[in-house]
C-alpha atoms as a PDB file:
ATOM      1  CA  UNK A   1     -10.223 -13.321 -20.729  1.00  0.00           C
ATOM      2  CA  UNK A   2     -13.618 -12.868 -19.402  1.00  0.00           C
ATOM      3  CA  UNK A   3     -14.454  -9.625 -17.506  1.00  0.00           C
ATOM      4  CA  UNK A   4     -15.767 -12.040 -14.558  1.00  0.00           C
ATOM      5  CA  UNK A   5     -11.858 -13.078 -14.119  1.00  0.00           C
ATOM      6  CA  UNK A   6     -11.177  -9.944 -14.379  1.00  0.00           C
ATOM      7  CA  UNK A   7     -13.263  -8.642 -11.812  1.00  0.00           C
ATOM      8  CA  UNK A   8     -12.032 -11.104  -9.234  1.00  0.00           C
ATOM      9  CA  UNK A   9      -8.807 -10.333  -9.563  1.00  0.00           C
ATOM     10  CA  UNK A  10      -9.890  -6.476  -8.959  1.00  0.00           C
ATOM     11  CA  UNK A  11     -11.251  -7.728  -5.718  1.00  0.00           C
ATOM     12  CA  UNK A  12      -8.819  -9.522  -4.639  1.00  0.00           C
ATOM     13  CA  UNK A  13      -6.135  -6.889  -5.356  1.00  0.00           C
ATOM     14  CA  UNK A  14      -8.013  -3.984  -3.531  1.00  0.00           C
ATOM     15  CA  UNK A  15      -9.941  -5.986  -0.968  1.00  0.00           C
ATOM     16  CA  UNK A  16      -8.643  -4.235   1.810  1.00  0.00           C
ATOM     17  CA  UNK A  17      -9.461  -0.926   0.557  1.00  0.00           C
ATOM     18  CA  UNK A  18     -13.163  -1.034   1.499  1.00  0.00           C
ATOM     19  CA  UNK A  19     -11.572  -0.694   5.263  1.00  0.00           C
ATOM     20  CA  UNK A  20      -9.548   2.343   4.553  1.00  0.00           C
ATOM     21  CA  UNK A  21      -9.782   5.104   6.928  1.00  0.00           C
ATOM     22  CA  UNK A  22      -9.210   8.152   4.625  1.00  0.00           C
ATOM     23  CA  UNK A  23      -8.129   9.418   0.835  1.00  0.00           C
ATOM     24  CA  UNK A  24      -4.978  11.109   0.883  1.00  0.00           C
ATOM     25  CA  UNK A  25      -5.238  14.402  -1.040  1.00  0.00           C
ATOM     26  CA  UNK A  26      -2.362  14.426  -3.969  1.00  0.00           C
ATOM     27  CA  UNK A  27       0.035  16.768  -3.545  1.00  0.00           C
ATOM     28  CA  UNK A  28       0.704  19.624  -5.932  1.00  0.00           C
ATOM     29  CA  UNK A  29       4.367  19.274  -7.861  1.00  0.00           C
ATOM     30  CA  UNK A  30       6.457  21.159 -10.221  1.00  0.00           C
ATOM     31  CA  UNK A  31       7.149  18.297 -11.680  1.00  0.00           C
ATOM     32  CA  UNK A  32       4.975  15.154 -11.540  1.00  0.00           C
ATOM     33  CA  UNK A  33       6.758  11.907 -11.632  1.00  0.00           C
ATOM     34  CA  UNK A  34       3.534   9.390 -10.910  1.00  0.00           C
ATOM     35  CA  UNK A  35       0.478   9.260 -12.790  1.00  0.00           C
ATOM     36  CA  UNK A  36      -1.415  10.791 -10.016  1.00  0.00           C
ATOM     37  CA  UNK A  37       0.532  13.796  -9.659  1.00  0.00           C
ATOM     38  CA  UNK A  38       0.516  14.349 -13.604  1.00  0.00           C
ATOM     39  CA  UNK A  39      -3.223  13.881 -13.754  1.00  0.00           C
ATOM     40  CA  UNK A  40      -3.924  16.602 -10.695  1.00  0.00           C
ATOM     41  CA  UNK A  41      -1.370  19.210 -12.504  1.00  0.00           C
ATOM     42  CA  UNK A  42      -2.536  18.744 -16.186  1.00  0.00           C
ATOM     43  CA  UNK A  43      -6.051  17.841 -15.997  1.00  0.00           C
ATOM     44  CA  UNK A  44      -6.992  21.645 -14.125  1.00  0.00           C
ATOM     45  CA  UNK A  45      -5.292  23.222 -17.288  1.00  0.00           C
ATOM     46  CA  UNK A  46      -8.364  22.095 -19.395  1.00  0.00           C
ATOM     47  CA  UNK A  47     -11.072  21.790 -16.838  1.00  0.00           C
ATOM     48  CA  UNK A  48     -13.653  24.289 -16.850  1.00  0.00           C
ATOM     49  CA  UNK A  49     -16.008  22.683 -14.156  1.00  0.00           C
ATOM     50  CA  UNK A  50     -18.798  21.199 -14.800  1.00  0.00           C
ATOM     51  CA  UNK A  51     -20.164  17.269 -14.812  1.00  0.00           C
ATOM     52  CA  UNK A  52     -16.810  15.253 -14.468  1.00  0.00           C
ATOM     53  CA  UNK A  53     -17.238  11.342 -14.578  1.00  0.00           C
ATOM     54  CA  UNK A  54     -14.241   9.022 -13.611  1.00  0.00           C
ATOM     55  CA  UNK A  55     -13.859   5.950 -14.497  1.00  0.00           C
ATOM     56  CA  UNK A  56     -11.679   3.134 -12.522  1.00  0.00           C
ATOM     57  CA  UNK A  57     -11.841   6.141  -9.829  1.00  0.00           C
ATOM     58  CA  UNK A  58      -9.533   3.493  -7.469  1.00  0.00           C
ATOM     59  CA  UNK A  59      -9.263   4.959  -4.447  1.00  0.00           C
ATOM     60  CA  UNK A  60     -10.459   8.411  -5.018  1.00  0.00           C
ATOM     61  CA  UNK A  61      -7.677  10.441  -4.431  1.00  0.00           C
ATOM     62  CA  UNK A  62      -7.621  12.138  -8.012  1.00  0.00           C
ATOM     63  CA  UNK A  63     -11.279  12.823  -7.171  1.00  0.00           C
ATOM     64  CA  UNK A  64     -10.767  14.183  -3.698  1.00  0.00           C
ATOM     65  CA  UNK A  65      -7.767  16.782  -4.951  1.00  0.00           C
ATOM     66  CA  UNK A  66      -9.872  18.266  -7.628  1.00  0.00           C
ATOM     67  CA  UNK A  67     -13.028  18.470  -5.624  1.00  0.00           C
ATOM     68  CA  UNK A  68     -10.395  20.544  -3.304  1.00  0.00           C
ATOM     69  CA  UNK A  69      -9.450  22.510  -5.575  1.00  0.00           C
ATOM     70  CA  UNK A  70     -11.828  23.252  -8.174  1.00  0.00           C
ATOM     71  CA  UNK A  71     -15.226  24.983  -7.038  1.00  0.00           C
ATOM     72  CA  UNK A  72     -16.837  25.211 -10.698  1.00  0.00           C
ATOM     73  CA  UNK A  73     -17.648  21.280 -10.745  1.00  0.00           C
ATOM     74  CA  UNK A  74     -21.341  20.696 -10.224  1.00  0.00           C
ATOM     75  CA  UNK A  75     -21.029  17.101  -9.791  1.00  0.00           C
ATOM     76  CA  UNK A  76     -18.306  14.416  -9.760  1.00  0.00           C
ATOM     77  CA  UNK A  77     -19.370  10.929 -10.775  1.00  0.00           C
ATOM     78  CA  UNK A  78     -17.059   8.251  -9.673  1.00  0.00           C
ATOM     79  CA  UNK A  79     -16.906   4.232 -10.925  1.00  0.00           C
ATOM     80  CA  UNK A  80     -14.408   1.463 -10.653  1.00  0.00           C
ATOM     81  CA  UNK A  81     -15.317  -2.298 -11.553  1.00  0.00           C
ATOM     82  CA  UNK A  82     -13.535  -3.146  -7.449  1.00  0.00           C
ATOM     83  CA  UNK A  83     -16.538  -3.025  -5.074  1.00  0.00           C
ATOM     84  CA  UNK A  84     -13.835  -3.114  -2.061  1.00  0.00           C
ATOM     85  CA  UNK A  85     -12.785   0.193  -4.258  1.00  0.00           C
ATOM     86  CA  UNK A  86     -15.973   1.909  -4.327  1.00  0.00           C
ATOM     87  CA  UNK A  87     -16.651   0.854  -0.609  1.00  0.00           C
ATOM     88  CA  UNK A  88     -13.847   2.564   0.533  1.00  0.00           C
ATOM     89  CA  UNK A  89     -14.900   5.827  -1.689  1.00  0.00           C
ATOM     90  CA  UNK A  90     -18.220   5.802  -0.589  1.00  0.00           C
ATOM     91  CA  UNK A  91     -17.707   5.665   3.195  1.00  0.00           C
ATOM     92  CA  UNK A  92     -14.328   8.690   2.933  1.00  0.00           C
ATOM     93  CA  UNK A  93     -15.271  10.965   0.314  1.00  0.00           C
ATOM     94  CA  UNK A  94     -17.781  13.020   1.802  1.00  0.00           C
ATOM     95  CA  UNK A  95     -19.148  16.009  -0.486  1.00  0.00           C
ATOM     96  CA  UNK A  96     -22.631  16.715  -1.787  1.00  0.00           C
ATOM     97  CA  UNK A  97     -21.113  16.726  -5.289  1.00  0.00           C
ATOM     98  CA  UNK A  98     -20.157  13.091  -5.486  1.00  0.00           C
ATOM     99  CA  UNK A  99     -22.176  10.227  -6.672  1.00  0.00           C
ATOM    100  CA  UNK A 100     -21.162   6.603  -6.768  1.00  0.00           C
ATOM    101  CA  UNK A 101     -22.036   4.987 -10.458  1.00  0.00           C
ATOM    102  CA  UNK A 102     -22.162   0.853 -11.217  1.00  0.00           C
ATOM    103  CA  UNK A 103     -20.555   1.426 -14.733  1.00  0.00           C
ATOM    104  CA  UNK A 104     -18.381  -1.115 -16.756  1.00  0.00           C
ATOM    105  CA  UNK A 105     -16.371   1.122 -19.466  1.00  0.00           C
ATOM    106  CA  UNK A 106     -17.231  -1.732 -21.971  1.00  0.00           C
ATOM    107  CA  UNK A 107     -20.870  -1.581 -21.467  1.00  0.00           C
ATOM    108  CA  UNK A 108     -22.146   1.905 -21.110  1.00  0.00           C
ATOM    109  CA  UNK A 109     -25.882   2.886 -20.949  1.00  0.00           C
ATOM    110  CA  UNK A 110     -27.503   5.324 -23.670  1.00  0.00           C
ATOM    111  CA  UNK A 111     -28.842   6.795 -20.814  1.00  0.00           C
ATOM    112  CA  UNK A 112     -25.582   8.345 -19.702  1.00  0.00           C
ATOM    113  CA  UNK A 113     -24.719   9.634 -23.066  1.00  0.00           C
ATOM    114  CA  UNK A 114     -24.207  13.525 -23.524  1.00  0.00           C
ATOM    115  CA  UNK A 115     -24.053  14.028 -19.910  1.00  0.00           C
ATOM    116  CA  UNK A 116     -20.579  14.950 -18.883  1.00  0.00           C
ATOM    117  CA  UNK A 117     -17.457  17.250 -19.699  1.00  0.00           C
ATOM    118  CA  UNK A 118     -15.077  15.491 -18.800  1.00  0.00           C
ATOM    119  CA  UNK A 119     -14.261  11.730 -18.290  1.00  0.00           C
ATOM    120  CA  UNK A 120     -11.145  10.988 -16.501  1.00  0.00           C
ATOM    121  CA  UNK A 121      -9.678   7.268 -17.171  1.00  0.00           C
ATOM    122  CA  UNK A 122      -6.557   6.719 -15.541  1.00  0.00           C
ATOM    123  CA  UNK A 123      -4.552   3.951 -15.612  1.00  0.00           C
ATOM    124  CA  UNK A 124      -7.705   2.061 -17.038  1.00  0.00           C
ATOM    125  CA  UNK A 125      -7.364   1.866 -21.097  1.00  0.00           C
ATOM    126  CA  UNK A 126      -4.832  -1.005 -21.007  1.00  0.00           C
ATOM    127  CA  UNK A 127      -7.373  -3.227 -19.073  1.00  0.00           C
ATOM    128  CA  UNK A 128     -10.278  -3.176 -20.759  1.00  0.00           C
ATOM    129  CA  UNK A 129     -10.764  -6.287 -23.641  1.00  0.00           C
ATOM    130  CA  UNK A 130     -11.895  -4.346 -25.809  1.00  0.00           C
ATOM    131  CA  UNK A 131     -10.437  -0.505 -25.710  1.00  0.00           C
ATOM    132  CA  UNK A 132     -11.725   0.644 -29.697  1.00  0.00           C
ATOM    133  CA  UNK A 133     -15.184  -0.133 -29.185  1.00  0.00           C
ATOM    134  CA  UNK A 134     -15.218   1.276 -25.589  1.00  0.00           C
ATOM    135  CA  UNK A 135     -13.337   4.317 -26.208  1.00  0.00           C
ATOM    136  CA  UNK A 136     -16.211   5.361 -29.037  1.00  0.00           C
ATOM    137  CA  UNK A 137     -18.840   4.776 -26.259  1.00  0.00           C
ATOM    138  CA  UNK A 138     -16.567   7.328 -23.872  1.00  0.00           C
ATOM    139  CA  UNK A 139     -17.051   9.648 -27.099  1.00  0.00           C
ATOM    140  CA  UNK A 140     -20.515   9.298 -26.306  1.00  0.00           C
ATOM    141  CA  UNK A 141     -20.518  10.391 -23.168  1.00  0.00           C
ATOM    142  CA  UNK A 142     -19.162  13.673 -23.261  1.00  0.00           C
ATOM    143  CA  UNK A 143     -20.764  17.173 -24.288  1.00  0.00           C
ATOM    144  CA  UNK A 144     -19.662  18.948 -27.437  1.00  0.00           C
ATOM    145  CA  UNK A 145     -16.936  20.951 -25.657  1.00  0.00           C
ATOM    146  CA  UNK A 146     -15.949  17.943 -23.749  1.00  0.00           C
ATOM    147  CA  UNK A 147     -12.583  16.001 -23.225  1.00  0.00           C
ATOM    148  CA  UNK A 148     -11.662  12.600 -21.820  1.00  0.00           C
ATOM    149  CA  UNK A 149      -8.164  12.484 -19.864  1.00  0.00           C
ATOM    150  CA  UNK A 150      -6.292   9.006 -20.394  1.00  0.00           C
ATOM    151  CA  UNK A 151      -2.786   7.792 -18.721  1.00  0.00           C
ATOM    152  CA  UNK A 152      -1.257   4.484 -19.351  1.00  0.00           C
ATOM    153  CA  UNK A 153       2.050   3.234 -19.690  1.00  0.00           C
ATOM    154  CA  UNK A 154       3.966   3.929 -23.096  1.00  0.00           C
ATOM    155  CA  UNK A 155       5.195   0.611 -24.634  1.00  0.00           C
ATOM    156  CA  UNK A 156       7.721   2.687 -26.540  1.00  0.00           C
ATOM    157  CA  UNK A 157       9.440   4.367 -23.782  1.00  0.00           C
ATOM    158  CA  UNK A 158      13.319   3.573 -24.030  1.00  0.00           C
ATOM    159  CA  UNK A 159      13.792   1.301 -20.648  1.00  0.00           C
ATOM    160  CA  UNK A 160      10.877  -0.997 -22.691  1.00  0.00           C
ATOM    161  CA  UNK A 161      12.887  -0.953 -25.840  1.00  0.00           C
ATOM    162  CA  UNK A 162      16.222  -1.816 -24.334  1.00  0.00           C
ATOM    163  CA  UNK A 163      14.480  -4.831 -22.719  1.00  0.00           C
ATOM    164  CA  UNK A 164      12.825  -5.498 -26.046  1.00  0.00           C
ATOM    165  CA  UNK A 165      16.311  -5.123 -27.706  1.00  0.00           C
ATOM    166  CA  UNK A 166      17.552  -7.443 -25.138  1.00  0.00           C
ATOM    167  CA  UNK A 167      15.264 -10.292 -26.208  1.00  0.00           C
ATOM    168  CA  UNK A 168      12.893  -9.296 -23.035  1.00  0.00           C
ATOM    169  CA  UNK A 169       9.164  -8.805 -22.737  1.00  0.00           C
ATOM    170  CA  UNK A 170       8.592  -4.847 -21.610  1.00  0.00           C
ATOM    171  CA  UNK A 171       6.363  -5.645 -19.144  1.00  0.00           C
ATOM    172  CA  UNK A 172       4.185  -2.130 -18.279  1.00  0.00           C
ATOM    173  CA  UNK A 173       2.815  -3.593 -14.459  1.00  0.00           C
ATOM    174  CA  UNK A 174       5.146  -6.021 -13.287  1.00  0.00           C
ATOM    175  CA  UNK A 175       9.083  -8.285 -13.434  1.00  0.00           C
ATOM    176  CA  UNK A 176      10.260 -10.899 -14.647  1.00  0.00           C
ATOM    177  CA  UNK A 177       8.741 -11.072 -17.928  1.00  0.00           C
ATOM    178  CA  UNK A 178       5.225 -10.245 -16.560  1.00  0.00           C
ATOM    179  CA  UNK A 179       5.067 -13.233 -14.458  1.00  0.00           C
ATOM    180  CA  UNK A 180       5.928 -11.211 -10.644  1.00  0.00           C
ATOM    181  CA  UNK A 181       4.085  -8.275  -8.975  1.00  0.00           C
ATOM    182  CA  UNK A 182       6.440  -5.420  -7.945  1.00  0.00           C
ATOM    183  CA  UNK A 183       6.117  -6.612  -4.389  1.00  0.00           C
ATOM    184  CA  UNK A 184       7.787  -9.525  -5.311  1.00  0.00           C
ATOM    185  CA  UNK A 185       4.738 -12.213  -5.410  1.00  0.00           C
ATOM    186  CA  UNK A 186       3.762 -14.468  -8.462  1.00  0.00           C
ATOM    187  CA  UNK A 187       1.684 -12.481 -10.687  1.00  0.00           C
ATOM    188  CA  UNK A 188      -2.355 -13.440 -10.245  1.00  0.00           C
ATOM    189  CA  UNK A 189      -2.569 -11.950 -13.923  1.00  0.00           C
ATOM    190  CA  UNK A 190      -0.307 -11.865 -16.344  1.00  0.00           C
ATOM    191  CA  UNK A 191       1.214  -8.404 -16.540  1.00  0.00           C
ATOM    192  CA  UNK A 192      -1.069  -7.543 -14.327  1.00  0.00           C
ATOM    193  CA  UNK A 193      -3.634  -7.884 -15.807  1.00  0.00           C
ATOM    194  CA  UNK A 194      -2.406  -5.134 -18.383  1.00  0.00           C
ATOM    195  CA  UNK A 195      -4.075  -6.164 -21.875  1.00  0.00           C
ATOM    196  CA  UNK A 196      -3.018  -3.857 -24.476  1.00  0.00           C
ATOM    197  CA  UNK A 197      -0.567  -1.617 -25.187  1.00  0.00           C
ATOM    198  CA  UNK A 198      -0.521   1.677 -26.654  1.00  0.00           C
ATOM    199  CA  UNK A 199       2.192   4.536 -28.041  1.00  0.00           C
ATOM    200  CA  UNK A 200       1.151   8.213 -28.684  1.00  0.00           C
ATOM    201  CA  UNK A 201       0.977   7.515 -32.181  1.00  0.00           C
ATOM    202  CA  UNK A 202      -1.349   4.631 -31.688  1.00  0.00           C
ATOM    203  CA  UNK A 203      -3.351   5.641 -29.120  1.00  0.00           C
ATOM    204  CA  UNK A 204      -4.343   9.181 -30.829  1.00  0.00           C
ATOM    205  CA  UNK A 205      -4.905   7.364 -34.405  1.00  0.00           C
ATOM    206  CA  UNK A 206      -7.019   5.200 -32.452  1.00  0.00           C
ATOM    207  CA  UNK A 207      -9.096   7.958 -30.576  1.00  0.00           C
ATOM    208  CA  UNK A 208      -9.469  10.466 -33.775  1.00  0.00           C
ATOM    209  CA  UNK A 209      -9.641   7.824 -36.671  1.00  0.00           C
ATOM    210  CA  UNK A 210     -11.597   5.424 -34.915  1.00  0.00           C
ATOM    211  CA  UNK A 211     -13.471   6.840 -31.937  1.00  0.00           C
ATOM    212  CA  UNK A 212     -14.675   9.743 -33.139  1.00  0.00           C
ATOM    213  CA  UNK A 213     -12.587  12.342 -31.037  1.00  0.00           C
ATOM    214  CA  UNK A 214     -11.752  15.576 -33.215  1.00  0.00           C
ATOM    215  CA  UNK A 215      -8.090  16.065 -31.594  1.00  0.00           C
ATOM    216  CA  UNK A 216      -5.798  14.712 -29.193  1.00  0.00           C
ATOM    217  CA  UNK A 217      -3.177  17.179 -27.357  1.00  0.00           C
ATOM    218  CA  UNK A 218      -0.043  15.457 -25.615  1.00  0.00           C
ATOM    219  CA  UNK A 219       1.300  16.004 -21.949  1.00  0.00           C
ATOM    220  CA  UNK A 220       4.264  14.841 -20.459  1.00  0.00           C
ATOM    221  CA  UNK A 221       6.009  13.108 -17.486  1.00  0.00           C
ATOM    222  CA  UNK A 222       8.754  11.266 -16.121  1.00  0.00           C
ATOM    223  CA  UNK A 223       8.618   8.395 -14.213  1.00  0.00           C
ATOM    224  CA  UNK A 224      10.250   5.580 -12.608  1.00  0.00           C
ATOM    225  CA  UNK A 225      14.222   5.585 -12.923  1.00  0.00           C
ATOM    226  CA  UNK A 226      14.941   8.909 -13.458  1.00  0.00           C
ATOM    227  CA  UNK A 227      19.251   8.474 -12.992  1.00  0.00           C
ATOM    228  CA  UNK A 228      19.930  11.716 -14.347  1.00  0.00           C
ATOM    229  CA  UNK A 229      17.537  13.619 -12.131  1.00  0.00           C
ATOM    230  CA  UNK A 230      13.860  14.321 -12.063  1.00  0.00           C
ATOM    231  CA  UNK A 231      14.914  17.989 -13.555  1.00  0.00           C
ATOM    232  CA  UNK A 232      16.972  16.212 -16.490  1.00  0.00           C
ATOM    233  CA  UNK A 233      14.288  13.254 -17.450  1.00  0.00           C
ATOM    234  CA  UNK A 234      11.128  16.058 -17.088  1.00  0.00           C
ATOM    235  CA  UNK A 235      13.095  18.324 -19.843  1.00  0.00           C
ATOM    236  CA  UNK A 236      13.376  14.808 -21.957  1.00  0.00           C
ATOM    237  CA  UNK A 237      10.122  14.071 -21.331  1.00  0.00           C
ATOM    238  CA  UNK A 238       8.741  16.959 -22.516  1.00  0.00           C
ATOM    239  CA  UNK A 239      11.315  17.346 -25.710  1.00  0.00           C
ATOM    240  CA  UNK A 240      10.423  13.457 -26.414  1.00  0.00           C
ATOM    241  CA  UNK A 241       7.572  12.573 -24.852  1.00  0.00           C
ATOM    242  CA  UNK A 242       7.261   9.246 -27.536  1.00  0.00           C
ATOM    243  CA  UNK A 243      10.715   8.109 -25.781  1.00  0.00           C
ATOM    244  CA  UNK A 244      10.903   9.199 -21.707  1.00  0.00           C
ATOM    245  CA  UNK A 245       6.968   9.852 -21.053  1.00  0.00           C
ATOM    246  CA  UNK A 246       4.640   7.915 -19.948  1.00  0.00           C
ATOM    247  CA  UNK A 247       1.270   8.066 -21.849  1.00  0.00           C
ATOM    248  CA  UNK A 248      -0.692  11.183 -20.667  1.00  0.00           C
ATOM    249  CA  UNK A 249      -3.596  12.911 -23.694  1.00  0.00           C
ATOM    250  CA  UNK A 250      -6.439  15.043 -23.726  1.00  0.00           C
ATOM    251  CA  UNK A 251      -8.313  13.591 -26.210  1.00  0.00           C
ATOM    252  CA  UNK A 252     -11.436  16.539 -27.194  1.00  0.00           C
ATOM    253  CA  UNK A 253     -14.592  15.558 -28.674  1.00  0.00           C
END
């Protein structure tokens, strides 16, 4: 798949986005059962402040909550490969801290190398063609004390290995064996678009055999159906986060 496909879809996706009025701030949670909520609660719990770069930034609401919140960041650097995306950034997110930065994950300039403390990929890892090669640029990117914050879906969590075990493909962004979005419409990409996909295990071999990170700590959420409570699937989540979490790391350089 060529990243030019790719990039269309992107626009079409999030096209109307560039018209969007505001960027809802994410609310705080005791327990976070979406990917947004888990990235404003754990992410604070290593941030310092500093230079903070985000990559696939979508609509900016992880950016907006932790501008809010967190007075210590100098600057907050924020890319996504949608233009309708950035748009829509651009003309809401209004602090002298933010900058807007043209920056494909796969093809990072030397230039921006050392520059950053954090790098904050969410929902992005499982898209990119060619994740081991673009995770050792991240590597570059970050500071010696720095960290990069990934979240994507966990192949091995148990609803995907009962539909494995039932002969079905565990599709991580869409139905009916990857072939229908969630809203119910044929699927532009398959899965989504979702390209690879990762467990703890092989996500943090990846990052500190291969990409050059020193360790990798775990964090842990539940999401989607949660029929024993959010209370019940957050204490299995956190017990076994390989089984009922959704991927969430801290991956330090």
């Amino acid at each position: 798949m060529s990243k030019e496909i790719l990039k269309e879809h992107y626009e079409r996706k999030y096209d109307q986005e560039s018209s969007a009025s505001s960027i809802e701030l994410i609310g705080a949670v005791q327990i976070p059962t979406s990917r947004f909520e888990a990235a404003v609660k754990f992410i604070p719990r290593h941030l310092k402040g500093g230079k903070i770069l985000e990559i696939g930034a979508g609509n900016g609401n992880v950016a907006k909550t932790l501008l809010s919140s967190n007075t210590n960041i100098v600057s907050y650097t924020l890319s996504d490969l949608s233009q309708s995306r950035v748009e829509g950034i651009r003309r809401n997110l209004s602090d002298s801290r933010v900058s807007i930065l043209e920056m494909d994950a796969e093809d990072i300039p030397s230039s921006e190398y050392c520059k950053f403390d954090a790098v904050i990929m969410i929902a992005l890892i499982e898209h990119l063609i060619d994740p081991l090669r673009a995770m050792r640029q991240v590597r570059q990117l970050l500071r010696p004390d720095g960290f990069v914050y990934i979240d994507t879906p966990n192949i091995a969590k148990y609803t995907r290995r009962v539909n494995l075990l039932l002969g079905r493909f565990p599709s991580t962004a869409s139905m009916n064996e990857g072939l229908t979005t969630y809203s119910g419409e044929p699927a532009d990409l398959y899965d989504e678009g979702h390209l690879h996909y990762f467990t703890y295990r092989s996500l943090s071999l990846m990052l500190t055999e291969r990409c050059g990170f020193s360790t990798v700590i775990k964090h842990a959420y539940p999401a989607g159906s949660m029929p024993l409570g959010n209370k019940t699937h957050n204490l299995l989540a956190n017990m076994w986060p390989e089984l009922f979490s959704e991927l969430a790391i801290i991956a330090c350089a």
